[in-house]
Protein backbone atom coordinates (compact mmCIF):
# COMPACT_ATOMS: atom_id res chain seq x y z
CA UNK A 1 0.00 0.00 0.00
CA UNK A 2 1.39 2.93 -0.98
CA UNK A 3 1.72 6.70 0.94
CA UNK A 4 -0.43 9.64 0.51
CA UNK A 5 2.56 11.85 0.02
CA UNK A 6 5.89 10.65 -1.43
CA UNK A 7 7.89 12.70 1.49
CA UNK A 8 6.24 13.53 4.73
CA UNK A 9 8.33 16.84 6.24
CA UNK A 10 7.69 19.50 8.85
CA UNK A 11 7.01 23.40 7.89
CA UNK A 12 11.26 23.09 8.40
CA UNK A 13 11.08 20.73 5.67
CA UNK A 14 12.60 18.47 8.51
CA UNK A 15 11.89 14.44 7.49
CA UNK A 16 9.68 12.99 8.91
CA UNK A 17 10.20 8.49 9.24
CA UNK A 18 7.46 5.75 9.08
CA UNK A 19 8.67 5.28 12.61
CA UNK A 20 10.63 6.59 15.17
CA UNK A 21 13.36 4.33 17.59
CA UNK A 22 15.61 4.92 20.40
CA UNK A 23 17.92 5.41 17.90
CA UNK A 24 16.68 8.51 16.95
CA UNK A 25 16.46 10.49 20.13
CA UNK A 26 20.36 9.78 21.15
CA UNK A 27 21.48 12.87 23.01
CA UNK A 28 18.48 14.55 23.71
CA UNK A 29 19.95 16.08 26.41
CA UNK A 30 16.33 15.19 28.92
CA UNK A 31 17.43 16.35 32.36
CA UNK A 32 15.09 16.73 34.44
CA UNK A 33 12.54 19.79 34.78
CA UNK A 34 13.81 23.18 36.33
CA UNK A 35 17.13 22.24 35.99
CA UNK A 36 19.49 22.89 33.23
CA UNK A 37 19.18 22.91 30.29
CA UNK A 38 15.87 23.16 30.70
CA UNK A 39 14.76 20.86 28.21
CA UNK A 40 11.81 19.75 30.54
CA UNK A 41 10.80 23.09 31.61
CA UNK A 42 11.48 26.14 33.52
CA UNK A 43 9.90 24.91 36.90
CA UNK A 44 10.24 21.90 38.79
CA UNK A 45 6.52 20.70 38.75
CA UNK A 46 5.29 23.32 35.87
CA UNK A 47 1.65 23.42 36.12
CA UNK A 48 0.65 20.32 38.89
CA UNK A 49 1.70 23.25 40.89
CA UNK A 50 0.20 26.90 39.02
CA UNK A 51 -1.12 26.98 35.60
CA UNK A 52 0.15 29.28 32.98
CA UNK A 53 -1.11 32.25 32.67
CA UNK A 54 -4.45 32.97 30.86
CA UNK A 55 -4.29 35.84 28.51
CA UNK A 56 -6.21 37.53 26.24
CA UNK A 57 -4.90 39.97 24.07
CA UNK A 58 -7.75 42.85 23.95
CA UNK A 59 -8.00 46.60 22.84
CA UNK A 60 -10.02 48.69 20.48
CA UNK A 61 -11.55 51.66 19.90
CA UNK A 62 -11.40 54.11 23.41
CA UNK A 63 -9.65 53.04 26.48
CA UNK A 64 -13.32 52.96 28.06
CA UNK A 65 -14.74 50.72 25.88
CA UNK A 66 -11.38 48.16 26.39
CA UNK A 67 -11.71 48.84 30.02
CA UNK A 68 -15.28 47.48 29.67
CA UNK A 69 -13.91 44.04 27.86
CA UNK A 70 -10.72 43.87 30.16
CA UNK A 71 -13.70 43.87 33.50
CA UNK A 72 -15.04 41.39 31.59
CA UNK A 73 -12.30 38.89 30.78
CA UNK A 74 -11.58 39.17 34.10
CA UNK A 75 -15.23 38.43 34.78
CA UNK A 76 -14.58 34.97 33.06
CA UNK A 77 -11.67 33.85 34.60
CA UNK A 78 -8.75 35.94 32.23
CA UNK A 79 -5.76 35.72 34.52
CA UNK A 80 -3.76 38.44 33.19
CA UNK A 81 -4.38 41.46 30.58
CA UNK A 82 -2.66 41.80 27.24
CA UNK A 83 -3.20 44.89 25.52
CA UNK A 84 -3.26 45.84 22.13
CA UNK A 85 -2.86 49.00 21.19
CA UNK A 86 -3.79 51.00 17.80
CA UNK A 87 -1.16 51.82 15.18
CA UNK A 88 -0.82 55.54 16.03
CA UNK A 89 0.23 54.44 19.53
CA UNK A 90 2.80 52.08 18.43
CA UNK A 91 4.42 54.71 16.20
CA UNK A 92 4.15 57.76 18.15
CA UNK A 93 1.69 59.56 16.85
CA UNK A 94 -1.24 61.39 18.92
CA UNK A 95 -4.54 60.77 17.64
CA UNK A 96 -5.16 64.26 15.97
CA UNK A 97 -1.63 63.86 14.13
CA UNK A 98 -2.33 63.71 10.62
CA UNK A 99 -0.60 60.59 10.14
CA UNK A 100 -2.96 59.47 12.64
CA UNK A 101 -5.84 59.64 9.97
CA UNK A 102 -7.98 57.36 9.21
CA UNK A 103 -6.28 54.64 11.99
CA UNK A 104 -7.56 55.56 15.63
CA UNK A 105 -8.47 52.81 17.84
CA UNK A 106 -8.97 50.38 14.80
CA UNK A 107 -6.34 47.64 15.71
CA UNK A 108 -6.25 48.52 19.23
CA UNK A 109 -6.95 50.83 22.26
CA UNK A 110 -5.37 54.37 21.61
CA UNK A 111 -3.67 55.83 24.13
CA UNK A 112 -2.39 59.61 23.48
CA UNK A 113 -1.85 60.61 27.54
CA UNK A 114 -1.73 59.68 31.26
CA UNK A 115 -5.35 60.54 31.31
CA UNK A 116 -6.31 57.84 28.33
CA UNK A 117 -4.32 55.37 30.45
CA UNK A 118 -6.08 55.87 33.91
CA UNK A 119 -9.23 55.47 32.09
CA UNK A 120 -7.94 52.12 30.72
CA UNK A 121 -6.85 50.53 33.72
CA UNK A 122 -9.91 52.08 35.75
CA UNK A 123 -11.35 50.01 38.69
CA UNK A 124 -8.49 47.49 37.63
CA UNK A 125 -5.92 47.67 40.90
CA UNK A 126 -2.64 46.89 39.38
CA UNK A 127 -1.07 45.23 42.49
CA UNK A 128 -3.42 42.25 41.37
CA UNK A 129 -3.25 41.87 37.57
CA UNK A 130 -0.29 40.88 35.40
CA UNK A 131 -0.18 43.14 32.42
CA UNK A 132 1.41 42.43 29.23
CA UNK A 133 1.86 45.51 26.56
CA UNK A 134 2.52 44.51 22.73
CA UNK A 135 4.67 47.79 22.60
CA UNK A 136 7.67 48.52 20.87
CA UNK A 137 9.14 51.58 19.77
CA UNK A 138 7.10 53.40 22.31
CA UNK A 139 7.46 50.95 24.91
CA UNK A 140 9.44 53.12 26.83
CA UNK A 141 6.36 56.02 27.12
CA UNK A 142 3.63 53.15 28.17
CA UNK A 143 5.84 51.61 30.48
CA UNK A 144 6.18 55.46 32.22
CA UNK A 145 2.41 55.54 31.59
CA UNK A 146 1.59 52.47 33.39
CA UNK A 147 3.94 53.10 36.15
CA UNK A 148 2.41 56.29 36.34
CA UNK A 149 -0.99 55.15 36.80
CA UNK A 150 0.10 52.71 39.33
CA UNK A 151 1.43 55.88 41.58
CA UNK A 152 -2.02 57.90 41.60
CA UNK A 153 -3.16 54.62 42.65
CA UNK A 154 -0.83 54.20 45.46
CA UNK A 155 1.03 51.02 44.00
CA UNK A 156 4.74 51.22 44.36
CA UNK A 157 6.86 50.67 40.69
CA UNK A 158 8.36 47.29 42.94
CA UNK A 159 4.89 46.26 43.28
CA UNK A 160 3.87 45.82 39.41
CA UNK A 161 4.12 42.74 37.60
CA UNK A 162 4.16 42.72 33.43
CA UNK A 163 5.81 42.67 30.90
CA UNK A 164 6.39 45.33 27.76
CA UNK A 165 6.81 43.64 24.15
CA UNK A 166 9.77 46.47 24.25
CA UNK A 167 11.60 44.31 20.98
CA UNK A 168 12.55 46.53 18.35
CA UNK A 169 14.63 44.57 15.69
CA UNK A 170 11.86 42.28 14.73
CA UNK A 171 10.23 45.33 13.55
CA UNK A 172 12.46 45.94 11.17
CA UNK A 173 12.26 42.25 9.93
CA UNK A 174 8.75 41.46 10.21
CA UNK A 175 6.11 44.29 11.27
CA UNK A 176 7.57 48.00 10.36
CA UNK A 177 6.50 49.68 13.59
CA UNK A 178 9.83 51.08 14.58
CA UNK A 179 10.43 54.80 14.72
CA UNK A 180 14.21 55.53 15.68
CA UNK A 181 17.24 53.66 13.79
CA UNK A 182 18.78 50.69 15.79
CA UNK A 183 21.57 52.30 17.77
CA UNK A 184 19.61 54.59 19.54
CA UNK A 185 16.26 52.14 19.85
CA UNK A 186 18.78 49.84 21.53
CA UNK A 187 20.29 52.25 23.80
CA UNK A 188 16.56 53.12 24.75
CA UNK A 189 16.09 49.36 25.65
CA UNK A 190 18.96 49.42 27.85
CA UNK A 191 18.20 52.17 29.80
CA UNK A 192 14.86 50.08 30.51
CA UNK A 193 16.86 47.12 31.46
CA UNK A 194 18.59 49.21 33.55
CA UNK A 195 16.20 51.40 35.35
CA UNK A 196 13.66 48.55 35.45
CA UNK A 197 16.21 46.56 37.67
CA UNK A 198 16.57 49.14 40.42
CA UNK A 199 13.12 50.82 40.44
CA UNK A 200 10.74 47.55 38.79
CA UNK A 201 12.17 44.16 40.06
CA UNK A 202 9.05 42.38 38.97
CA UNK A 203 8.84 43.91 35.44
CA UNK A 204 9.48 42.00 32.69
CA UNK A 205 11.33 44.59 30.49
CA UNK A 206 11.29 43.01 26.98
CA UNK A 207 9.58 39.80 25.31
CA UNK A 208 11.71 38.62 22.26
CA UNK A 209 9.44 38.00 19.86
CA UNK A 210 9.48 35.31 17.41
CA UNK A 211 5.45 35.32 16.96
CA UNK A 212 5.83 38.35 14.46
CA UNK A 213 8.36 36.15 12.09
CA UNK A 214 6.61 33.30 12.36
CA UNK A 215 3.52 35.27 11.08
CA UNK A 216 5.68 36.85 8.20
CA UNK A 217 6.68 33.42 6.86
CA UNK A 218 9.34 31.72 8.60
CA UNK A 219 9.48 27.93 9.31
CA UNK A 220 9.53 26.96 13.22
CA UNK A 221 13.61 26.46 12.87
CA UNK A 222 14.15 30.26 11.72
CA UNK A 223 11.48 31.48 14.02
CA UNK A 224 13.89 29.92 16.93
CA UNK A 225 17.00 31.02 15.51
CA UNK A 226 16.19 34.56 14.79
CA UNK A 227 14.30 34.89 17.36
CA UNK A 228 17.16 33.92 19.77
CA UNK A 229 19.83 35.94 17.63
CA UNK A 230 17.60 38.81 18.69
CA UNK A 231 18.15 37.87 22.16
CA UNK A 232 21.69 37.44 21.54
CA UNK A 233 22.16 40.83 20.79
CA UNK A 234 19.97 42.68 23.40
CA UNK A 235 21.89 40.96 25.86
CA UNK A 236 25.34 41.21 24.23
CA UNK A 237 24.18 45.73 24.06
CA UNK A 238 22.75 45.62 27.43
CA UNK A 239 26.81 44.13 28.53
CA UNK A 240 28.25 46.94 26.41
CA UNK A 241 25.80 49.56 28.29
CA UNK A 242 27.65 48.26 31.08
CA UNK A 243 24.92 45.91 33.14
CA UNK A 244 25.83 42.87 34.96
CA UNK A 245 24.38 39.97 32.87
CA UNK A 246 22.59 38.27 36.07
CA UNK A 247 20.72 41.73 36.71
CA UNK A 248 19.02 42.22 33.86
CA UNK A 249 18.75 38.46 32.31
CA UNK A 250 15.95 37.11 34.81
CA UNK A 251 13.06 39.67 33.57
CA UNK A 252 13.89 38.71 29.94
CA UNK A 253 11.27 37.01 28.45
CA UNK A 254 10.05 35.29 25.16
CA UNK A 255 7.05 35.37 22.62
CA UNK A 256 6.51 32.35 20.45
CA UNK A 257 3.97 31.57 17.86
CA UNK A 258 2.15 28.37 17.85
CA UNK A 259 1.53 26.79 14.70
CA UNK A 260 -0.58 24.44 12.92
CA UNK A 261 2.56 21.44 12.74
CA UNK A 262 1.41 19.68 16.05
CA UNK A 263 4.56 17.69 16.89
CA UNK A 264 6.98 20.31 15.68
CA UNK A 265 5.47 23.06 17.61
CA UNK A 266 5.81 20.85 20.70
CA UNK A 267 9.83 20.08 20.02
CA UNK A 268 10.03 23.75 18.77
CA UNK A 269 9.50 25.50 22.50
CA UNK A 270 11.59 22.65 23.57
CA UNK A 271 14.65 23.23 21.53
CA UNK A 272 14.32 26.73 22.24
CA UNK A 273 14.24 26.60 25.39
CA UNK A 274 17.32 24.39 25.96
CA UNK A 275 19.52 26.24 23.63
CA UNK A 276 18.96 29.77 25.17
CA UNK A 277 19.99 28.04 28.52
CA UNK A 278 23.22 27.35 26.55
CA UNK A 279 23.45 30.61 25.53
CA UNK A 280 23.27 32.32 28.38
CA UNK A 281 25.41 29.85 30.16
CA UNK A 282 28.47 29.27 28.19
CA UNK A 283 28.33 32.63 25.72
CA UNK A 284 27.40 35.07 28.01
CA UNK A 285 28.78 32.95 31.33
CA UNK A 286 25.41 33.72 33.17
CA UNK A 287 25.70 31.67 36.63
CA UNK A 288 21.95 32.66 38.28
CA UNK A 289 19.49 29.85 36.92
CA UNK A 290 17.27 32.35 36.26
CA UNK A 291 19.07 34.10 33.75
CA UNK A 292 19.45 30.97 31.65
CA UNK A 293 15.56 30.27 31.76
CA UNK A 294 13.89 30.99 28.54
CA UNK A 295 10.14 31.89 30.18
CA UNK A 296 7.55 32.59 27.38
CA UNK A 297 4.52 33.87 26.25
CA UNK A 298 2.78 32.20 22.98
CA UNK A 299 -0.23 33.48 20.88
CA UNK A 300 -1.78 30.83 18.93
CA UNK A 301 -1.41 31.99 14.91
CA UNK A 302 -2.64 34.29 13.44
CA UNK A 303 -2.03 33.63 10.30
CA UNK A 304 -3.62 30.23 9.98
CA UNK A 305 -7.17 31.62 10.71
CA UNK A 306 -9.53 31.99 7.95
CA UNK A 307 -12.55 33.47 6.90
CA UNK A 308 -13.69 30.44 5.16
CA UNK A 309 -15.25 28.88 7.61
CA UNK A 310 -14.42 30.65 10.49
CA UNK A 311 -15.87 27.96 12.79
CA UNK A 312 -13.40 25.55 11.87
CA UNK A 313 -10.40 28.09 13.65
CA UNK A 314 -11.69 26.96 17.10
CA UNK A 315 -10.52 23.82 16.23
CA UNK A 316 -7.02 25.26 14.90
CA UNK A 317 -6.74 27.30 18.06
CA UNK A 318 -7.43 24.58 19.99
CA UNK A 319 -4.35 22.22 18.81
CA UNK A 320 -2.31 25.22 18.72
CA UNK A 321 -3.42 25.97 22.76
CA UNK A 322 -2.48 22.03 23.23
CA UNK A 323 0.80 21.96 21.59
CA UNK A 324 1.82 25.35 23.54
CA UNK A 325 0.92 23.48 27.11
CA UNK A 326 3.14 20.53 26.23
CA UNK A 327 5.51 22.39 25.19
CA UNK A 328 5.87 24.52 28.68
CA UNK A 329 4.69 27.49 27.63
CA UNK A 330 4.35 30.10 31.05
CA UNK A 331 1.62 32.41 29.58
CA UNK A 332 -0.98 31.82 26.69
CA UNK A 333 -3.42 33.87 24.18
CA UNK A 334 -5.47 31.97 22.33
CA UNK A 335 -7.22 33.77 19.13
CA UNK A 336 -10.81 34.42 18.42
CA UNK A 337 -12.44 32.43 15.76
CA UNK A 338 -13.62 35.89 13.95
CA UNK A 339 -9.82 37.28 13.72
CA UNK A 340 -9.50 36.54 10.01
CA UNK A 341 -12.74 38.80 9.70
CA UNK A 342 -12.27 41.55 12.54
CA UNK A 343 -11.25 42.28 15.78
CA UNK A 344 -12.64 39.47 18.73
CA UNK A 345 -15.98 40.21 19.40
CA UNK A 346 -17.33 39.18 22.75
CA UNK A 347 -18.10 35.88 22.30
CA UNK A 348 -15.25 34.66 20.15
CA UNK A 349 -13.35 36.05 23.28
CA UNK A 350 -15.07 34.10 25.63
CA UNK A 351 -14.77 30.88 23.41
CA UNK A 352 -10.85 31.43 23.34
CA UNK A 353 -10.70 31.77 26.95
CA UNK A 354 -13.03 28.51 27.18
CA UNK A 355 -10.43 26.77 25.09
CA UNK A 356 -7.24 27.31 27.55
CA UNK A 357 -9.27 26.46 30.42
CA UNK A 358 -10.95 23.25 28.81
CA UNK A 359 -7.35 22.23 28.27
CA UNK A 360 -6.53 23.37 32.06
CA UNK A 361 -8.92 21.40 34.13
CA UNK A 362 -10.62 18.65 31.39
CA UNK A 363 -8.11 17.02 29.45
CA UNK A 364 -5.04 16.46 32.21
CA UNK A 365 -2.00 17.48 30.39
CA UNK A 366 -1.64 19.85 33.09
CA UNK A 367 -1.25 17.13 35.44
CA UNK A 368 2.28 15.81 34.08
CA UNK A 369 5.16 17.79 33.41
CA UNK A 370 6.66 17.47 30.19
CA UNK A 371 3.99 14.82 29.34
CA UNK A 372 5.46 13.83 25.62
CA UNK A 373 9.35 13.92 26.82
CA UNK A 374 11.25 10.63 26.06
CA UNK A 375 8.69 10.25 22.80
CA UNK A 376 11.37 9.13 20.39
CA UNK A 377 9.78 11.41 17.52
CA UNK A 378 9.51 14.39 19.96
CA UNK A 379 13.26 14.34 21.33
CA UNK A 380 14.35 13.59 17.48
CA UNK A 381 12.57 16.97 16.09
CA UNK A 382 14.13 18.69 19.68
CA UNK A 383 17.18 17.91 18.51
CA UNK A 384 17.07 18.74 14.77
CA UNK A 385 15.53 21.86 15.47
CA UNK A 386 18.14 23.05 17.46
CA UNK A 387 20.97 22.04 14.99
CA UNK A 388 19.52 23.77 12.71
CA UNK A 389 18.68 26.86 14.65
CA UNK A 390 22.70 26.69 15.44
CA UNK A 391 23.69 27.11 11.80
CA UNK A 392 21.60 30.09 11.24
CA UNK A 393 22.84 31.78 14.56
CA UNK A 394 26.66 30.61 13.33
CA UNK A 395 26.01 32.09 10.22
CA UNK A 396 24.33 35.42 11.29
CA UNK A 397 27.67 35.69 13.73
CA UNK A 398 29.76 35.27 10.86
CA UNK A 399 28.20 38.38 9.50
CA UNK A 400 28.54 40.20 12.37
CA UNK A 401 25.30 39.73 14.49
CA UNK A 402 21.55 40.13 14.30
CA UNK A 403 22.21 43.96 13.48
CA UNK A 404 24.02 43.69 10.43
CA UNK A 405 21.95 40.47 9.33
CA UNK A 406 19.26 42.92 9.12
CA UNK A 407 20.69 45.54 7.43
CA UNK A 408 21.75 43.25 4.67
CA UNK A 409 18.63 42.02 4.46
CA UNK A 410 19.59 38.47 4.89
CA UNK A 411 16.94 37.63 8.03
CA UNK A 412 14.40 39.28 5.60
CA UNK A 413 15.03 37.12 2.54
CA UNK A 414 15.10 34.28 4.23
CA UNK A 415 11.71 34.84 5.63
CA UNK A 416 10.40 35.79 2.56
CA UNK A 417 11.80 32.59 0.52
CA UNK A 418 10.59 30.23 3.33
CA UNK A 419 6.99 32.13 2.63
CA UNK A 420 6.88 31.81 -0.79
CA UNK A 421 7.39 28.48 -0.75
CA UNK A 422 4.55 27.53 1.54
CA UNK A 423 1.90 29.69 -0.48
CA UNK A 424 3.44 27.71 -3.84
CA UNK A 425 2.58 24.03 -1.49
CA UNK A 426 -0.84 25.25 -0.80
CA UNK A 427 -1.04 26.78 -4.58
CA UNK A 428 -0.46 23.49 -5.35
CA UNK A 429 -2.32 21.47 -2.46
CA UNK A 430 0.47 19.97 -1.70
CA UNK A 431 -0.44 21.39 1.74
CA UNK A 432 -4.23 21.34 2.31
CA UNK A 433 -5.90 24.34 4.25
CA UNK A 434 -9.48 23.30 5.42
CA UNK A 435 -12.15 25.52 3.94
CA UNK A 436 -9.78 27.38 0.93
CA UNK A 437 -8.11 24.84 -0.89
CA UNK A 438 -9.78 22.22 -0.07
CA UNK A 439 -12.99 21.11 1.30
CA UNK A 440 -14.76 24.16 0.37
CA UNK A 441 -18.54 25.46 0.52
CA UNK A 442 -20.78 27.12 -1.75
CA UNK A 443 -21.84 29.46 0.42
CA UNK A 444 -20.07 30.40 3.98
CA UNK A 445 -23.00 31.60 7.06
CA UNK A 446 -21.74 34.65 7.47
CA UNK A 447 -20.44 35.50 11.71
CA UNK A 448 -20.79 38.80 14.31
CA UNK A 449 -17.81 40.81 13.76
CA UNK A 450 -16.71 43.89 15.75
CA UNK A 451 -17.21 46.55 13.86
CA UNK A 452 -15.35 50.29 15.48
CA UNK A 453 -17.55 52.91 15.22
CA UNK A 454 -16.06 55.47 13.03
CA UNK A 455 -16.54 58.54 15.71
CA UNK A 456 -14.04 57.33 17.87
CA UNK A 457 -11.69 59.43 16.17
CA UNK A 458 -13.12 62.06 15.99
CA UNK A 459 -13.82 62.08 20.02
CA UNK A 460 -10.02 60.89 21.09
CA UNK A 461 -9.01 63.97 18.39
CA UNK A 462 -10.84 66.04 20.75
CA UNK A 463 -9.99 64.16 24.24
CA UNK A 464 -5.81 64.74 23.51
CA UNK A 465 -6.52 68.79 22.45
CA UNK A 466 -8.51 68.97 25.58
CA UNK A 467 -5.95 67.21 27.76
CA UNK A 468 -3.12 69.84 26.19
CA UNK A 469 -5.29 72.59 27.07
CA UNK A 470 -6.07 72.21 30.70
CA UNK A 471 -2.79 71.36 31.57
CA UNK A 472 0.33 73.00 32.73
CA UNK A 473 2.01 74.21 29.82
CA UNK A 474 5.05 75.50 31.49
CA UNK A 475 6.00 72.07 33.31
CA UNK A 476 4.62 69.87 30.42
CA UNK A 477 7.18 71.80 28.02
CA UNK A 478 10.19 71.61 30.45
CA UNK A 479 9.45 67.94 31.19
CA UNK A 480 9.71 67.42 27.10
CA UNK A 481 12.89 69.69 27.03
CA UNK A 482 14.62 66.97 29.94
CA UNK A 483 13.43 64.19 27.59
CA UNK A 484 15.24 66.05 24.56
CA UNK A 485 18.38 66.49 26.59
CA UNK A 486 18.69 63.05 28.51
CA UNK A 487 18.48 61.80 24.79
CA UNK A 488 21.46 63.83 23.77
CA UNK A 489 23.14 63.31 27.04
CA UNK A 490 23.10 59.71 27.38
CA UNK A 491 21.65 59.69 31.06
CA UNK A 492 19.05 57.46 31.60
CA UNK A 493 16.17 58.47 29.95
CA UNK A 494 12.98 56.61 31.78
CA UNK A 495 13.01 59.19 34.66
CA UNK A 496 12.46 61.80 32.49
CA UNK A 497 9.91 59.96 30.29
CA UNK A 498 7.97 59.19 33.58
CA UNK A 499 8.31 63.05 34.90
CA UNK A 500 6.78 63.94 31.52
CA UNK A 501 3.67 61.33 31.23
CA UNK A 502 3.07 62.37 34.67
CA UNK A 503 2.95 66.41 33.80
CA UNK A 504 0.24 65.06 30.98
CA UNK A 505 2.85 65.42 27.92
CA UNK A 506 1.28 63.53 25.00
CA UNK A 507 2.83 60.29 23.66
CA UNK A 508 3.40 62.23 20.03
CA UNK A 509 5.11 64.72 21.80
CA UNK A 510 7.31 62.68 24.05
CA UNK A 511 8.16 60.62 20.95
CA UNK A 512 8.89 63.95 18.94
CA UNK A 513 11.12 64.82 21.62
CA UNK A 514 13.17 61.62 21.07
CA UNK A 515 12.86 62.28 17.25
CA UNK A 516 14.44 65.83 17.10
CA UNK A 517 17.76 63.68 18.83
CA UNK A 518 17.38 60.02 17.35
CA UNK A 519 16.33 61.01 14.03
CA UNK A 520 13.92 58.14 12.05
CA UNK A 521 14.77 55.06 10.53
CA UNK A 522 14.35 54.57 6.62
CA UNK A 523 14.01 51.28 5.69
CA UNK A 524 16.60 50.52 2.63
CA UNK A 525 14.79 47.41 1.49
């Protein structure tokens, strides 16, 4: 009887056998679960003793209307906020910027101002929620913001717990939200690592994210090793800023996509995990455990969603959930079924939510850590995966690091070939995605979407000129001139970004204030 396929591979175009021995998982390297390397986990007994963390990435429109859904996610059982904010935040522009135009509160919450944030996190205390912010080139302004919100409501910086995306070099491989060239966006990461270690101990100051490459295109082996050649150099400029590696390495954290390729997602966060651990251990000669701990957040993908169908991505989501949990994931979003169509409504929220905790306290994979470890097909793929995650980071050194992979474009191209090829498999149905090239129907019953009502711009275009009018003018312009000059000085700059959110100087103008110093990054591609 012959095989559906002549070749059976991963999305790494690893080979896949009939069968799997001992033979195959020689030197898998298994230890034993919060130990190094890792391989196991991060944590001794992983979830028999606390379960990951139950996220939902939410925000749209006004920061009242995603207070209203974060109330609610916490309402159902949400463990910890993840918040999505709209274009002009991520690229510092206000909301009655002309650039601006056209884009307020559509793919997230926009936030122009310290008073936009208290509304946000209104009625939410923030000594009892972990928030996660998918934040880049302004990370550094809604880090201040939050901080400052967490003062007027008499929490202590040392008493918040979060994390800030804060990781600007996959934005110029994958996304385009940057603002600043490299050098200086680096230098502004370090002074986070840096101020964040004294003043926010619990604060996790970046998450190194390969969800955005994996989205663009990349197989599961390139999504490691770029992902981790990011990390590579963050840590390597934080060294040159002059930090102690075991200060700052503990609050770094991760952000991994989960896939459709069940097994290989599973040995993916594996791999990863055990290879940072090496990393940090023999490049960087980190000694504290807990700076050779790769901890990490995953999104299920994006990308596979569709609006065929759109039933069928519960389903997706829900292997995608699954092969995150096995594979020791610490903190989990799982998408909507409507997110090929809009943003989450309501219920597609809920369902999401449903899924993780189904998969929680029904189907007992909680229950055993590292529940497919010593499968001879699992510790094979571990262990392929990370050789070939190895020669891309041993290449990318060769060319002198992540930074000038980037600017050569190579990270890019590679991406972009690994896409193309997919879209030519499923062109050709040599890969088969339910509901579009294959088991179609005539006619699809149409779902709720979210749909933003087009005078929220108009109203936050009116809420930031009223918050620059009542004001201080006087102190909000000499807190923007101390940004200016930290940023020329070299001093540190998140005291002065947090003295300035807190006079009610807007995000556009604390990020102009950078500008006029930093200058803006033109993408050469």
């Amino acid at each position: 009887m012959s095989n559906r396929k002549e070749k059976f591979t991963t999305s790494s175009d690893i080979e896949l056998k009939n069968e799997f021995t001992a033979a195959d998982s020689t030197n898998s390297e298994l230890g034993t679960p919060g130990q190094y390397p890792f391989t196991r986990g991060v944590y001794e007994t992983m979830y028999r003793s606390r379960l990951w963390t139950m996220r939902q990435y939410a925000g749209f429109s006004t920061a009242k209307e995603s207070n209203e859904r974060y109330k609610y996610l916490l309402s159902q059982g949400t463990t910890g906020l993840s918040v999505a904010f709209d274009l002009p935040t991520q690229i510092g522009y206000d909301s009655d910027h002309g650039m601006a135009l056209g884009e307020v509160g559509k793919v997230g919450v926009a936030i122009d101002s310290l008073a936009d944030m208290e509304q946000l996190f209104d009625g939410i205390p923030l000594d009892k929620v972990s928030t996660s912010m998918t934040i880049n080139a302004t990370a550094s302004i809604l880090l201040a913001l939050y901080i400052a919100v967490g003062k007027k409501q008499g929490v202590a910086p040392a008493k918040l717990n979060g994390t800030i995306q804060n990781d600007i070099l996959k934005e110029y491989i994958a996304r385009g939200t940057y603002i600043y060239p490299p050098k200086p966006s680096l230098r502004i990461i370090t002074d986070i690592f840096a101020y964040c270690a004294a003043e926010v101990p619990n604060w996790n100051t970046i998450s190194i994210s390969g969800y955005h490459i994996r989205e663009a295109g990349s197989t599961a082996v390139q999504e490691v090793a770029f992902t981790l050649a990011d990390g590579i150099c963050y840590v390597q400029a934080a060294i040159d800023a002059g930090l102690a590696v075991d200060k700052f390495a503990p609050r770094l954290a991760f952000f991994f996509n989960s896939h459709n390729n069940f097994l290989e997602e599973v040995a993916k966060f594996r791999a990863a995990r055990r290879l940072w651990a090496k990393i940090m251990k023999d490049r960087f000669g980190a000694r504290d455990p807990k700076s050779q701990m790769l901890r990490f957040h995953t999104q299920t993908a994006g990308s596979t969603l569709t609006a065929q169908q759109p039933e069928v991505n519960v389903i997706r989501t829900t292997l995608q959930a699954l092969a995150a949990v096995l594979g020791g994931t610490q903190s989990l979003h799982t998408n909507g079924r409507d997110e090929a169509l809009s943003l989450p409504t309501e219920d597609a929220a809920r369902i999401a939510l449903r899924t993780q905790q189904v998969i929680a306290h029904e189907s007992g994979v909680a229950d055993i850590v590292d529940a497919l470890g010593g499968s001879y097909a699992i510790e094979y793929l571990t262990n392929e995966i990370e050789r070939r995650a190895v020669e891309y980071i041993t290449k990318i050194d060769e060319m002198g690091g992540m930074l000038a992979a980037i600017e050569a474009g190579y990270v890019q191209r590679e991406i972009e070939r690994a896409a193309y090829d997919y879209q030519k498999a499923v062109e050709a149905q040599t890969e088969i995605v339910v509901g579009v090239n294959k088991f179609q129907v005539a006619e699809d019953t149409p779902i709720p979407t979210l749909k933003i009502d087009p005078a929220t711009e108009e109203s936050q275009r009116l809420r930031v000129q009223k918050v620059r009018a009542e004001r201080d003018a006087d102190a909000a312009m000499k807190t923007l001139a101390d940004v200016e000059s930290a940023a020329k000085s070299g001093e540190n700059l998140m005291p002065r970004i947090i003295a300035a959110v807190e006079s009610y100087a807007t995000l556009g103008e604390i990020a102009d204030a950078m500008r006029c110093v930093f200058g803006e990054y033109q993408d050469s591609m």
